[in-house]
C-alpha atoms as a PDB file:
ATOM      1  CA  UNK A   1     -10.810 -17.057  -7.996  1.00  0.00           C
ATOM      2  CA  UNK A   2     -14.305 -16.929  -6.512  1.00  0.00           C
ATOM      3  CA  UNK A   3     -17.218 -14.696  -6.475  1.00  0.00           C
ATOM      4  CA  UNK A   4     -15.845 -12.396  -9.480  1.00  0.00           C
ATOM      5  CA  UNK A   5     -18.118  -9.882 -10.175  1.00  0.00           C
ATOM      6  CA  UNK A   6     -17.514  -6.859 -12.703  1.00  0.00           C
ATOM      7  CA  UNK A   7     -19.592  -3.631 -12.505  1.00  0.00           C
ATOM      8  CA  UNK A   8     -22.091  -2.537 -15.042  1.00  0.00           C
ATOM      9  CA  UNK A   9     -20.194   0.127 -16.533  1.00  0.00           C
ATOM     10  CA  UNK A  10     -16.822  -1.650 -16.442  1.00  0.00           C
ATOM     11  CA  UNK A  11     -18.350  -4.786 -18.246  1.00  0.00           C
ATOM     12  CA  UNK A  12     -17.062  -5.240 -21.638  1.00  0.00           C
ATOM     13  CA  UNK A  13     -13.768  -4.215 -21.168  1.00  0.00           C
ATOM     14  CA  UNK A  14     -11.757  -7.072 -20.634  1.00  0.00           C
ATOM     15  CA  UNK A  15     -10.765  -7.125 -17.390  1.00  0.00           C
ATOM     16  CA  UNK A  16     -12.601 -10.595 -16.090  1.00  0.00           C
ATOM     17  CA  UNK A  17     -11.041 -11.705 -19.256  1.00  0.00           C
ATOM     18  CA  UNK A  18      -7.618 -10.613 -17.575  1.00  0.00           C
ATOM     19  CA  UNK A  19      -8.194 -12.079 -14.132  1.00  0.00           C
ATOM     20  CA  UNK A  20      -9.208 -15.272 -15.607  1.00  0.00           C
ATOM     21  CA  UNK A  21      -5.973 -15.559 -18.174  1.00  0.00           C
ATOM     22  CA  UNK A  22      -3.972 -14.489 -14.847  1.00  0.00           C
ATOM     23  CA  UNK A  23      -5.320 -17.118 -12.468  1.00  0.00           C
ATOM     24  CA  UNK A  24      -5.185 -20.235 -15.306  1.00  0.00           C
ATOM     25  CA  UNK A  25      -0.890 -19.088 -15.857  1.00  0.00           C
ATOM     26  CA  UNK A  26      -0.857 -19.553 -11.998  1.00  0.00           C
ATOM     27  CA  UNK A  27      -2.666 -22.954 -12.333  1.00  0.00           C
ATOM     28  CA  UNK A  28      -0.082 -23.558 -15.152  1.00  0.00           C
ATOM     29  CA  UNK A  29       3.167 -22.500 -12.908  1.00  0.00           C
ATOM     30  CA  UNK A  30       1.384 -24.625  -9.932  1.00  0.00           C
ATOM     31  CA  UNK A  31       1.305 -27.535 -12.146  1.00  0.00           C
ATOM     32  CA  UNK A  32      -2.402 -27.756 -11.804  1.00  0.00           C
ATOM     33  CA  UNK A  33      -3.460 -30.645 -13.942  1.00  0.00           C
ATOM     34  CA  UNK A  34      -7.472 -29.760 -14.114  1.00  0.00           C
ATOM     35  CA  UNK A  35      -9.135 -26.446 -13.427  1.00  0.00           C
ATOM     36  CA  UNK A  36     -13.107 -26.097 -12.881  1.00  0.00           C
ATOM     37  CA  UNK A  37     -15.218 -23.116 -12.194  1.00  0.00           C
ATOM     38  CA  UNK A  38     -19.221 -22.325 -11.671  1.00  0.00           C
ATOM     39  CA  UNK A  39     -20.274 -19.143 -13.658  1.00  0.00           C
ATOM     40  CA  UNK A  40     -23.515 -17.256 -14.086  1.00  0.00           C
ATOM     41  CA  UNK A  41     -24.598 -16.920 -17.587  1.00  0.00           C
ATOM     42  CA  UNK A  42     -23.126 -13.562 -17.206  1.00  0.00           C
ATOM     43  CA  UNK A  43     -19.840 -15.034 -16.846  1.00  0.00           C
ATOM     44  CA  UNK A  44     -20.414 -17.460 -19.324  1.00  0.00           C
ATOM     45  CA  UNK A  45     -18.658 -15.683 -22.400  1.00  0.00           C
ATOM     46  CA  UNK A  46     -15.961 -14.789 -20.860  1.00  0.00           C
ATOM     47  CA  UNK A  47     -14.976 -18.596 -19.719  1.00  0.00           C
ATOM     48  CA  UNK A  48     -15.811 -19.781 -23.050  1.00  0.00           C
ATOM     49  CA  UNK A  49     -13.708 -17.051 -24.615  1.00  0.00           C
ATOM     50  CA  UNK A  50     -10.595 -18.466 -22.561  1.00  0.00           C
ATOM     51  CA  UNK A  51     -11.568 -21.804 -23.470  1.00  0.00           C
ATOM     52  CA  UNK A  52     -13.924 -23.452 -20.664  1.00  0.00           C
ATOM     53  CA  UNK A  53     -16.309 -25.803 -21.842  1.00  0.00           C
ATOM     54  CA  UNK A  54     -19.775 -26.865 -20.095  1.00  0.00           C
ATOM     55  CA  UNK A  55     -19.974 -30.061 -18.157  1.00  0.00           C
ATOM     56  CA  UNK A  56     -22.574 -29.491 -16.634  1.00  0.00           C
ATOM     57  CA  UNK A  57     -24.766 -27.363 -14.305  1.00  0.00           C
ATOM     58  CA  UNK A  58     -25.130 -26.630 -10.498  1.00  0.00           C
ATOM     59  CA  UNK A  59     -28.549 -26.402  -9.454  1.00  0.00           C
ATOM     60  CA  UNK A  60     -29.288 -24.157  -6.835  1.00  0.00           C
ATOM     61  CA  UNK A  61     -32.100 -24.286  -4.040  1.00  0.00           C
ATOM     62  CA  UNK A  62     -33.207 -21.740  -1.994  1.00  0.00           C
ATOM     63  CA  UNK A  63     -36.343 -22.006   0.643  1.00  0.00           C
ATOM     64  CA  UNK A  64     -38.522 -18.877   1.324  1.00  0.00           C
ATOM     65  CA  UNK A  65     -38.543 -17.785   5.020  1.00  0.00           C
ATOM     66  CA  UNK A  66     -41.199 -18.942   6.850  1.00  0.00           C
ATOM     67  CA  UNK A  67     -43.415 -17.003   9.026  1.00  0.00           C
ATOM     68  CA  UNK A  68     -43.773 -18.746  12.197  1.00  0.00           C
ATOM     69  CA  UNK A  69     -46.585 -16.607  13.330  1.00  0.00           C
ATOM     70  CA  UNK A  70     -49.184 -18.057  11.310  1.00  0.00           C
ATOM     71  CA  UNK A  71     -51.118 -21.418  12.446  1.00  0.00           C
END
């Protein structure tokens, strides 16, 4: 999975829920031993609902564009 996003008005319904159970049986048939994931705390409830737990957090850095034009 990557970059799942839901819709407002389809939030709530279960289907992130669904993609997530359906991507962790594949991990299971592929004999995946460990399975990780980033989330938004949008996402959060629904990984935690399926059984994620937090080990941590991603930081994330972003640099405002510059405006060359000014000395």
């Amino acid at each position: 999975m990557y970059l799942v996003s839901t819709k407002k008005t389809h939030r709530r319904k279960g289907f992130g829920r669904e993609m997530t159970n359906h991507c962790l049986l594949m991990a299971k048939v592929l004999r995946c031993e460990n399975v990780e994931l980033q989330a938004t705390e949008i996402g959060k409830g629904v990984y935690e609902s399926v059984g994620f737990t937090i080990h941590g957090s991603v930081d994330v850095f972003r640099i405002k564009k510059h405006n060359h034009n000014s000395e």
